[in-house]
Protein backbone atom coordinates (compact mmCIF):
# COMPACT_ATOMS: atom_id res chain seq x y z
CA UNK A 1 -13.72 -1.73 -27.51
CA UNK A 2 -11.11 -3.96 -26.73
CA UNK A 3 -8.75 -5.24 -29.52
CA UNK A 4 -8.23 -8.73 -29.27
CA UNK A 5 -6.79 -9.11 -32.91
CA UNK A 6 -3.66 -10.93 -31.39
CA UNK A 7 -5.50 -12.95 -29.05
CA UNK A 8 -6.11 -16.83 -28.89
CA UNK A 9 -9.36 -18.51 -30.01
CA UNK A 10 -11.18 -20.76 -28.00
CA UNK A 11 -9.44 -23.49 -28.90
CA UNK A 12 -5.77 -22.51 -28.44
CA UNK A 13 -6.42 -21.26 -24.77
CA UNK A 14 -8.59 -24.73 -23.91
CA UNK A 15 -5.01 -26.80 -25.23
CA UNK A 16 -3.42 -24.74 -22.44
CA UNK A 17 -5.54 -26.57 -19.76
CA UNK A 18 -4.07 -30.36 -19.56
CA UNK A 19 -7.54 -31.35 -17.94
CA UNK A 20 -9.52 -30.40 -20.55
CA UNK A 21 -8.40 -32.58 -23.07
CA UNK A 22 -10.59 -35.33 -21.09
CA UNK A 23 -14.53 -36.40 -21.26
CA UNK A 24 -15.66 -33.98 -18.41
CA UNK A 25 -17.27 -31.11 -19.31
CA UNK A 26 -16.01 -28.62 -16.02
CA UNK A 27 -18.75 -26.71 -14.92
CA UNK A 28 -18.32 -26.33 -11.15
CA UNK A 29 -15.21 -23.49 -11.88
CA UNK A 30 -16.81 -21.77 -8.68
CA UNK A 31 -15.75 -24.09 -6.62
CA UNK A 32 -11.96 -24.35 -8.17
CA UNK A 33 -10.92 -24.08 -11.62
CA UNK A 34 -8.64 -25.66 -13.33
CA UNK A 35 -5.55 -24.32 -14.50
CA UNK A 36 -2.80 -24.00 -17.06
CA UNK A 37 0.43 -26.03 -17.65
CA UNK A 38 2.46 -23.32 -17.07
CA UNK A 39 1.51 -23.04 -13.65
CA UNK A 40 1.44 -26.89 -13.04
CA UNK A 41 5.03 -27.01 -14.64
CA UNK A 42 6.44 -24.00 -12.58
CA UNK A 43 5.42 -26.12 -8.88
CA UNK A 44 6.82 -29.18 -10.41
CA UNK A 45 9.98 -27.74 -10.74
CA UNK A 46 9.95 -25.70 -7.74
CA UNK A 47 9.40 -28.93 -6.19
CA UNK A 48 12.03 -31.11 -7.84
CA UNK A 49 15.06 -28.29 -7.77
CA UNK A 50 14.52 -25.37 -5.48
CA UNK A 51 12.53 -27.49 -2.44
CA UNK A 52 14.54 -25.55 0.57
CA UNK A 53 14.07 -23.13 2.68
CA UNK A 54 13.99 -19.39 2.51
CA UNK A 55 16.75 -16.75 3.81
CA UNK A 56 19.83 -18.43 3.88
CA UNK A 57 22.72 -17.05 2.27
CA UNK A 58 22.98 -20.15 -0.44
CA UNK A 59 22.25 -19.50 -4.01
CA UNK A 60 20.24 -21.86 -3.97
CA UNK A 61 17.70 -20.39 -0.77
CA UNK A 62 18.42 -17.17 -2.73
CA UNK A 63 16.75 -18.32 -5.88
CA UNK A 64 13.47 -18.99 -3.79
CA UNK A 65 13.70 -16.46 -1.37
CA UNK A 66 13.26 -14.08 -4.79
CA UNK A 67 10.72 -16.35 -6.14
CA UNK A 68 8.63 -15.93 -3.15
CA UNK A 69 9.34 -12.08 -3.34
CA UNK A 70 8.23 -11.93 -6.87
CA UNK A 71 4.86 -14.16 -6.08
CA UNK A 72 3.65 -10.70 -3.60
CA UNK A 73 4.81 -8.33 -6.35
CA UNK A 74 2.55 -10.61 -8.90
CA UNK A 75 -0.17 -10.46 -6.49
CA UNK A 76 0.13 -6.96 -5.94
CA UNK A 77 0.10 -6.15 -9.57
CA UNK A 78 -3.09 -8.80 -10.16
CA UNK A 79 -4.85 -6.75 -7.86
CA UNK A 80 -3.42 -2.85 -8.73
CA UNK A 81 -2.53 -2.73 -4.97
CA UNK A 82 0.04 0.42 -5.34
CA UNK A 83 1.47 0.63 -2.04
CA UNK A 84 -0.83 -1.93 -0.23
CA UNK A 85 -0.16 -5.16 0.74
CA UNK A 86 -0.29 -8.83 -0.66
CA UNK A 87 -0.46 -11.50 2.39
CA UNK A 88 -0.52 -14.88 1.25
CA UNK A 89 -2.05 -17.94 2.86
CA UNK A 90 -3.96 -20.91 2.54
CA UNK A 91 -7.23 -20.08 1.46
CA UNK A 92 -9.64 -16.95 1.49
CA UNK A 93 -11.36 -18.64 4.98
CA UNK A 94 -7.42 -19.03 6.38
CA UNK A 95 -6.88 -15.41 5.71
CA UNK A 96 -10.29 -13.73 6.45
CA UNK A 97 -9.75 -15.20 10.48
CA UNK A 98 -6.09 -14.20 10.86
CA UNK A 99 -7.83 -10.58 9.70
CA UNK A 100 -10.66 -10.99 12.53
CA UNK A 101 -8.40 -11.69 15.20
CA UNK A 102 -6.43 -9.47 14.32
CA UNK A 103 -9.42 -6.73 14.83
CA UNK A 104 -10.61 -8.64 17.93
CA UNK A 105 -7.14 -7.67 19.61
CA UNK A 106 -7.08 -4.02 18.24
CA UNK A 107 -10.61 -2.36 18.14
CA UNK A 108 -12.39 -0.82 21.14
CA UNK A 109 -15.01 -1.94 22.97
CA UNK A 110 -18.89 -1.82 22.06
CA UNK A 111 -18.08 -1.16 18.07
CA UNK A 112 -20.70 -2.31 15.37
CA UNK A 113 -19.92 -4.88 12.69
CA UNK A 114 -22.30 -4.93 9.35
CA UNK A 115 -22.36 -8.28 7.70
CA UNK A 116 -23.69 -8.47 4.03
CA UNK A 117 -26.90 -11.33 4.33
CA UNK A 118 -25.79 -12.44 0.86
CA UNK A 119 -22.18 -13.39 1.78
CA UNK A 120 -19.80 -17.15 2.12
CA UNK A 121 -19.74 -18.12 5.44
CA UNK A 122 -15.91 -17.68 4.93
CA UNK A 123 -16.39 -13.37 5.65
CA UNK A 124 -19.53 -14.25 8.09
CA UNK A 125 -18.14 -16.58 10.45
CA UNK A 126 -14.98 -14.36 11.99
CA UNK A 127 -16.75 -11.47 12.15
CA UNK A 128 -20.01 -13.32 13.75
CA UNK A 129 -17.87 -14.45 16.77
CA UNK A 130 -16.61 -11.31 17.47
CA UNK A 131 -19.89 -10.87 19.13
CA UNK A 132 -18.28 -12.52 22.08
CA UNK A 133 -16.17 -9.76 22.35
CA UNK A 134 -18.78 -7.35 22.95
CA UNK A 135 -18.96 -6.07 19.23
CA UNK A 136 -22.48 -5.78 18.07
CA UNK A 137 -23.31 -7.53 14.75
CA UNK A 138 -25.49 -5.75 12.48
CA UNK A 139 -27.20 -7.70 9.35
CA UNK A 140 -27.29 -5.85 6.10
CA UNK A 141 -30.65 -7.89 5.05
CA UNK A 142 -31.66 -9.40 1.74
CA UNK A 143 -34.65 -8.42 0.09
CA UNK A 144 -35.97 -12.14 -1.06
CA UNK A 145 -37.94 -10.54 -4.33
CA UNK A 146 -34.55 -9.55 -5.29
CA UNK A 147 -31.50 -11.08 -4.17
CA UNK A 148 -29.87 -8.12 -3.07
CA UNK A 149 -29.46 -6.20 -0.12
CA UNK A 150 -29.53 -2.28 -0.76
CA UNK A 151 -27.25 0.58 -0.82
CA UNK A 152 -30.26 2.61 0.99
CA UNK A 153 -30.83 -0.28 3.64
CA UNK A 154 -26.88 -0.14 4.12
CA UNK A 155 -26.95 3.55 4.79
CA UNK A 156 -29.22 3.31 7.39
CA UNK A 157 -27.42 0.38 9.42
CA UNK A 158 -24.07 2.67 9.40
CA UNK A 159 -23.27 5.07 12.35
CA UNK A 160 -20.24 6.41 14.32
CA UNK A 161 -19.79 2.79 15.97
CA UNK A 162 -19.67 1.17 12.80
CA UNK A 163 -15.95 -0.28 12.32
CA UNK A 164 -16.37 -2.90 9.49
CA UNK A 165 -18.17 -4.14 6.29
CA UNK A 166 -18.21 -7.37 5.21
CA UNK A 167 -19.76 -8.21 2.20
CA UNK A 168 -19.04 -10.38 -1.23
CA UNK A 169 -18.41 -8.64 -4.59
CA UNK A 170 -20.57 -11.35 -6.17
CA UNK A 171 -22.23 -13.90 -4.07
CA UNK A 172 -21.27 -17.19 -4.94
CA UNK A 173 -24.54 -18.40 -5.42
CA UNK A 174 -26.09 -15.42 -6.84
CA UNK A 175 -23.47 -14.21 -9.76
CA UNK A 176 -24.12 -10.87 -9.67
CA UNK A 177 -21.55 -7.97 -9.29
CA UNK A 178 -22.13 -5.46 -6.04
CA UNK A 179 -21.62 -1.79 -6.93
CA UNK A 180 -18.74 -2.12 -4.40
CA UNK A 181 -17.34 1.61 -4.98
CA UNK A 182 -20.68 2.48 -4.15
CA UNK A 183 -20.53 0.52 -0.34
CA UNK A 184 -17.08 1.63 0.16
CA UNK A 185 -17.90 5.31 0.07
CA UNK A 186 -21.20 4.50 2.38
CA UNK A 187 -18.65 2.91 4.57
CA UNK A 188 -16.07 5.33 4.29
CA UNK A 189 -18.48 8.52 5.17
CA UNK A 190 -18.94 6.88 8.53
CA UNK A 191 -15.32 5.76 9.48
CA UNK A 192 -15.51 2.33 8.85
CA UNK A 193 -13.65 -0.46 6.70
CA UNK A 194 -14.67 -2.64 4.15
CA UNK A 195 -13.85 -6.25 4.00
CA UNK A 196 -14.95 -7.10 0.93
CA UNK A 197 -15.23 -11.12 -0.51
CA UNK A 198 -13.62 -11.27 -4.04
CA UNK A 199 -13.72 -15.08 -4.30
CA UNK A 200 -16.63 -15.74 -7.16
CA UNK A 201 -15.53 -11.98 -8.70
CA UNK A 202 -11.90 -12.59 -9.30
CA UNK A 203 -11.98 -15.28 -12.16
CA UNK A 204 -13.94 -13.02 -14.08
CA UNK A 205 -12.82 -9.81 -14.13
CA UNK A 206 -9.81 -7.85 -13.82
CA UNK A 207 -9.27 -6.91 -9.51
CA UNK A 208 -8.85 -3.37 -8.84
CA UNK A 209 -8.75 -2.51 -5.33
CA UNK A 210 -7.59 1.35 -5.78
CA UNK A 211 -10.21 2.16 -8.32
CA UNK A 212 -13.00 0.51 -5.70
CA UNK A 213 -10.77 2.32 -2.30
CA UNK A 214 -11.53 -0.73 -0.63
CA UNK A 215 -9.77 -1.35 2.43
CA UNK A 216 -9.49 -5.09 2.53
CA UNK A 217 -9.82 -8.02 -0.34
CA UNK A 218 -9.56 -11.28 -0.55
CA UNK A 219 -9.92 -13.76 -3.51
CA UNK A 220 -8.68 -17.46 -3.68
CA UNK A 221 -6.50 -18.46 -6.51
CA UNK A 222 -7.13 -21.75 -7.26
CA UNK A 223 -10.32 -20.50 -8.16
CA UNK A 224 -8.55 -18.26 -10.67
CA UNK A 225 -6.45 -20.71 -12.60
CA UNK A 226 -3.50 -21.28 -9.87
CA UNK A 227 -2.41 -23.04 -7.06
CA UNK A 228 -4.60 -23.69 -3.72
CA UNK A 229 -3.47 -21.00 -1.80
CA UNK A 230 -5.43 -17.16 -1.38
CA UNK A 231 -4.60 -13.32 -1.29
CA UNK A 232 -5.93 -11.09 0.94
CA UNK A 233 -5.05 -7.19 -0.33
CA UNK A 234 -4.68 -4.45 2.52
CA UNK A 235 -4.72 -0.64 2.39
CA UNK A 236 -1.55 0.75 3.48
CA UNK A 237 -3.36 2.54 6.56
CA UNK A 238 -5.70 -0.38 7.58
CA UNK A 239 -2.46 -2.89 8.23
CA UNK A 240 -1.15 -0.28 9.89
CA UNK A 241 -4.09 -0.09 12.66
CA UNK A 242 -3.33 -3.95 13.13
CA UNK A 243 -0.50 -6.07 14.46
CA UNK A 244 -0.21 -9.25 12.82
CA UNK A 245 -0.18 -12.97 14.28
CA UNK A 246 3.33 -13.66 13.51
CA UNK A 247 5.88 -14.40 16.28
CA UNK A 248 6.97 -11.78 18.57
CA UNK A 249 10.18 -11.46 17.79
CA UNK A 250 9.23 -10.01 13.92
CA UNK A 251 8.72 -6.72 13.20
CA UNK A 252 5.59 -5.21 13.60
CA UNK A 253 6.10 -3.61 10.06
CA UNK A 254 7.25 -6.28 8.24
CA UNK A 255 4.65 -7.08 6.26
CA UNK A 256 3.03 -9.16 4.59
CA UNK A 257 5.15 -11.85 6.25
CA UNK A 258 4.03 -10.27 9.73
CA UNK A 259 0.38 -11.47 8.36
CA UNK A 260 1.85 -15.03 7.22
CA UNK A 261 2.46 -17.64 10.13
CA UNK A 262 4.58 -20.17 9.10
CA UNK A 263 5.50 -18.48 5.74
CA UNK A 264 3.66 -18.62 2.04
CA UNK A 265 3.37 -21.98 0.74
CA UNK A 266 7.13 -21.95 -1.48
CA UNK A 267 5.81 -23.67 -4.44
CA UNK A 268 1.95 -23.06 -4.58
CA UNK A 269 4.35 -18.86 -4.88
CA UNK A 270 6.04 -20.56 -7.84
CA UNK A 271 2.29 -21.67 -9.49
CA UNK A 272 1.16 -17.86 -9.04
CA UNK A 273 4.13 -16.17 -10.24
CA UNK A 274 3.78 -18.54 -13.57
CA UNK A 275 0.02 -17.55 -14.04
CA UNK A 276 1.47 -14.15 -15.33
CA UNK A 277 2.45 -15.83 -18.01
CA UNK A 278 -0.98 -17.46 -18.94
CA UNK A 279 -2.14 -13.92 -18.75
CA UNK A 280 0.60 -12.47 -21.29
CA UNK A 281 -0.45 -15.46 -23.61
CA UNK A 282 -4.48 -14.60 -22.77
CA UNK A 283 -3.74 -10.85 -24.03
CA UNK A 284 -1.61 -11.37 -26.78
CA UNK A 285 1.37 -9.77 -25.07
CA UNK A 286 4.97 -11.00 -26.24
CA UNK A 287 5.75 -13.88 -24.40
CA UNK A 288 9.60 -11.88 -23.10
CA UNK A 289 7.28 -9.07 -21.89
CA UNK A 290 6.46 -8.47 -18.00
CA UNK A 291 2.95 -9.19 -16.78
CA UNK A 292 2.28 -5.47 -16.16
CA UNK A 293 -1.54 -4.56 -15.46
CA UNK A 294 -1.84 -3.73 -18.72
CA UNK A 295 -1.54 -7.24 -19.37
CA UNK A 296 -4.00 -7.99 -16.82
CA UNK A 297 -6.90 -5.86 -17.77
CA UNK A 298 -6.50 -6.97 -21.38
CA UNK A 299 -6.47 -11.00 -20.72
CA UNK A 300 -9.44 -9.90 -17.83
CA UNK A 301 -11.31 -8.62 -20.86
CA UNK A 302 -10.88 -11.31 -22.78
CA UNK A 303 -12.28 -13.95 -20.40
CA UNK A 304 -15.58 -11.55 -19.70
CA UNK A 305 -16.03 -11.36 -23.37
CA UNK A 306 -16.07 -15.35 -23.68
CA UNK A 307 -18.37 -16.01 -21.04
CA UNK A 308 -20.87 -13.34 -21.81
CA UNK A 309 -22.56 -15.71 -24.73
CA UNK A 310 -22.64 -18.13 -22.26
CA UNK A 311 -24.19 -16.67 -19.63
CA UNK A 312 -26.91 -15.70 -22.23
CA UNK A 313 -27.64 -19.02 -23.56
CA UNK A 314 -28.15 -20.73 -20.16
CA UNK A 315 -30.01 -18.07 -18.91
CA UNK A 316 -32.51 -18.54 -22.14
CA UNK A 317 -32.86 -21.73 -21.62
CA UNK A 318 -33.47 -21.58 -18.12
CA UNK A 319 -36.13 -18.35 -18.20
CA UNK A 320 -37.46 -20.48 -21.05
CA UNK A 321 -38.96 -22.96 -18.70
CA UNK A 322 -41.99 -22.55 -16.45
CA UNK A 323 -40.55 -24.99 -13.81
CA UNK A 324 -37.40 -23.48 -13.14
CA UNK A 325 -36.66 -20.57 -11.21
CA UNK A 326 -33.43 -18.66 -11.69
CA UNK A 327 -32.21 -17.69 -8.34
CA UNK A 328 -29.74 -14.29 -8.70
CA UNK A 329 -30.54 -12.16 -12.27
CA UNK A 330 -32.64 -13.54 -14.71
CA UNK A 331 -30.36 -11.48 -17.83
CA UNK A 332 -26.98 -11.78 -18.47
CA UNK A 333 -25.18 -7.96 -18.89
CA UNK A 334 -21.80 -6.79 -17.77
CA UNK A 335 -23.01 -7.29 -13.94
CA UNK A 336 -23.18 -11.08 -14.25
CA UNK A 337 -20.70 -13.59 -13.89
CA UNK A 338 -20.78 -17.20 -15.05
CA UNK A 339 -22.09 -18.60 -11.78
CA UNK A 340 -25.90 -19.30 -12.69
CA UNK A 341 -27.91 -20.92 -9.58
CA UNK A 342 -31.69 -22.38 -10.45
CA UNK A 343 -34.01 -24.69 -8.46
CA UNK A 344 -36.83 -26.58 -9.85
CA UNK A 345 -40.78 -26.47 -8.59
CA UNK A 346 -41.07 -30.06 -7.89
CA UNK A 347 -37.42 -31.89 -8.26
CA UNK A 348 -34.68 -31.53 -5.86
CA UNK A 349 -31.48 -29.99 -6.49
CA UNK A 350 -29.43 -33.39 -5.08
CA UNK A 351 -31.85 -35.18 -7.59
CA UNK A 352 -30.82 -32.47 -10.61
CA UNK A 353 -27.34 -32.71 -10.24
CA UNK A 354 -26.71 -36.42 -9.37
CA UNK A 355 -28.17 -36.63 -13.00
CA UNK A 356 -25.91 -34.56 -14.46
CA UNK A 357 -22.96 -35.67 -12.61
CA UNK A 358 -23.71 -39.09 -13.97
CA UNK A 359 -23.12 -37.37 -17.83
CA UNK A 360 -19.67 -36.56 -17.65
CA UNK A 361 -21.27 -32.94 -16.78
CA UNK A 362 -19.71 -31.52 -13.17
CA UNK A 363 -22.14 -29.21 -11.46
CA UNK A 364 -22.99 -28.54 -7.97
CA UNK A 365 -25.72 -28.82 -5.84
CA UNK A 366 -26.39 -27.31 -2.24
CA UNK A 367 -25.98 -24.27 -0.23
CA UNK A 368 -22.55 -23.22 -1.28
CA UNK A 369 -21.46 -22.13 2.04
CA UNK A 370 -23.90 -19.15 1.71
CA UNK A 371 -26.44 -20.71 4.36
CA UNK A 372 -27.28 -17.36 5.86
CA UNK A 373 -28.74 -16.24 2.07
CA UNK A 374 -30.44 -19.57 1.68
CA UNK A 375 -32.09 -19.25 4.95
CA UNK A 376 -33.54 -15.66 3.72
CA UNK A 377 -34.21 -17.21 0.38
CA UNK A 378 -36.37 -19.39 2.10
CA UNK A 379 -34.55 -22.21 0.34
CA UNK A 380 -34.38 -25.84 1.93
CA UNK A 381 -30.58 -25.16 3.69
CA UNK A 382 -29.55 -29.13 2.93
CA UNK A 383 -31.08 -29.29 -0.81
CA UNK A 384 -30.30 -25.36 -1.46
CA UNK A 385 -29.83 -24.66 -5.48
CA UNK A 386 -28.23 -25.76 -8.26
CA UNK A 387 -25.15 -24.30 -9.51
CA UNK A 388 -23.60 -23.94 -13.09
CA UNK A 389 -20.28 -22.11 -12.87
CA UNK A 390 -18.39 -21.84 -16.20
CA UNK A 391 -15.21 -19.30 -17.12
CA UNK A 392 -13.64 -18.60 -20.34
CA UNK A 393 -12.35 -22.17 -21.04
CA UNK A 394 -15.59 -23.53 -21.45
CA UNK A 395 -17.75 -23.42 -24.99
CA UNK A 396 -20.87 -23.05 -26.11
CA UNK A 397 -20.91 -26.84 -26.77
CA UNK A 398 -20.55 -27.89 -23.43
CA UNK A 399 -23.35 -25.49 -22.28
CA UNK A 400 -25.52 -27.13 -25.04
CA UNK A 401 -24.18 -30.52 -23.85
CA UNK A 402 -25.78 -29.78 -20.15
CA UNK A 403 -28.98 -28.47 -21.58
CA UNK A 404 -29.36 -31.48 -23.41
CA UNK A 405 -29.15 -33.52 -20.55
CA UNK A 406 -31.16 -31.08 -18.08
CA UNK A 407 -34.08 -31.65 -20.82
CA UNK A 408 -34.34 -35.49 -19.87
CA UNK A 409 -33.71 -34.55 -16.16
CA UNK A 410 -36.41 -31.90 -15.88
């Protein structure tokens, strides 16, 4: 078991978030969480003393040239990348097409595409129009009496034309976690690459892309306690089958920036590169040490082990009622996340979370972007679920604080 003897309590980390000294109780974290001063204060004073440009000879442009540098080697280290790549960009949507057309220019004709039923329209969408290109997509189906989609209906999809996998770690609406190692070595036996959706995994648990051998990942991380930008991860071979958007005149083999029109956003590099040391203060590390993985796993850890109560006393509360329907796992376990989606037999989900909007209490309500697993659900695709996403920053008294009010709504 993990020692977290010199760890924070609950209430030291929650002083580290300036926005959670207000009324709202934040439980929408799926859809972007909040995050630290440390990370606020580093973009502030990117912005206010190092706002120029990269690569000039200056001390000055020197000083955020290395900052920028030292953003990828974070990311690389958040993610255990060893000698893959960290490309920067806007968000996980921004990055996942750059990666598509990318393909579109470099695979052969008449290859087939597998795309995970369950996924964000974010890893859908590219892939989907690559149809045009005389790619055949394949779905990887949902079973509706379960919420997943198989590793034995995968294996059957999968064939010599097979090229990619897309699929999400954990669905966004669903919470739970794929057996991704599992997909990647289905995948793998075949020839193809994974591209595998991170984005509702990554502000739960520790990222470890050479443990899973996947080939691709992407997570967003302001949805991980940092600035609004994302990473996608690549294998060293798979960015080397692919020639990056760039202009011409760079390097085929300079990358990431090859992978980064226009350049990482200079100050959202500064945010990341200051999460490290949220982490380091997370784990209990000494605040002059490095934010090695190590550090990582350890403050990783420590997050899953404040959410898991949680998890378990919204899912009682929820399985406790005969009008609610928990859509995703019923239990709680180390394959759930804090993302906990429910609809109700006779109220609408626009009804249920106006309510609890009106509390102080953010939630979400819809089809989170997952329309094609909606549609399979057999869900209404404008109403769709309700959606409680909480992280290690919440409490058990702000989960008791929504049940409260979901009582007089329900």
């Amino acid at each position: 078991m993990t020692d977290f003897a010199a760890s924070p309590d609950h209430a030291t980390i929650r002083a580290q978030f300036p926005a959670l000294a207000g009324d709202v109780v934040f439980l929408e974290n799926a859809g972007g969480s909040q995050v630290p001063a440390v990370v606020a204060d580093a973009i502030h004073r990117y912005l206010t003393r190092t706002y120029v440009q990269l690569g000039a000879g200056y001390p000055l442009s020197q000083q955020c040239t290395a900052t920028v540098d030292a953003a990828h080697a974070f990311a690389r280290t958040f993610v255990n990348a060893g000698d893959g790549q960290a490309i920067l960009g806007s968000s996980s949507t921004a990055l996942l097409n750059i990666l598509s057309d990318s393909y579109a220019a470099a695979l052969e004709p008449d290859r087939r595409i597998v795309l995970a039923e369950t996924g964000h329209e974010a890893n859908l969408g590219p892939w989907k129009r690559l149809e045009s290109r005389g790619h055949e997509i394949v779905w990887w189906r949902v079973d509706p009496a379960t919420g997943t989609c198989s590793l034995a209906d995968l294996e059957a999809l999968l064939d010599d034309r097979t090229a990619l996998v897309a699929l999400p770690h954990v669905s966004n609406l669903l919470g739970e976690i794929v057996d991704l190692p599992a997909v990647v070595a289905a995948a793998h036996a075949v020839g193809a690459r994974v591209v595998a959706d991170g984005v509702a995994y990554a502000p739960h648990r520790a990222i470890d892309v050479q443990a899973w051998d996947v080939d691709w990942y992407v997570y967003s991380t302001y949805k991980v306690y940092g600035p609004h930008m994302a990473v996608l991860y690549g294998k060293p071979d798979a960015v080397a089958e692919l020639t990056g958007p760039n202009h011409f005149f760079i390097p085929d083999d300079e990358v990431p920036y090859k992978f980064e029109p226009g350049g990482a956003n200079h100050e959202s590099c500064a945010g990341l590169l200051a999460l490290g040391e949220y982490l380091k203060f997370l784990a209990g590390s000494p605040a002059e040490s490095a934010c090695d993985r190590d550090t990582v796993e350890r403050a990783f850890a420590r997050m899953a082990a404040l959410e898991e109560p949680l998890i378990e006393r919204l899912l009682e509360y929820l399985n406790g009622r005969s009008d609610v329907r928990v859509v995703g796992p019923a239990a709680g376990g180390p394959d759930r996340v804090g993302t906990i989606s429910f609809v109700h037999r006779s109220k609408s989900s626009r009804e249920i979370s106006d309510a609890v909007d009106r509390s102080e209490i953010a939630i979400r309500y819809g089809h989170m972007y997952a329309w094609h697993l909606c549609k399979a659900l057999g869900l209404d695709l404008d109403d769709g679920v309700v959606r409680v996403s909480f992280v290690h920053y919440n409490t058990a008294a702000e989960i008791d604080r929504l049940i409260a009010v979901l009582d007089e709504v329900l």
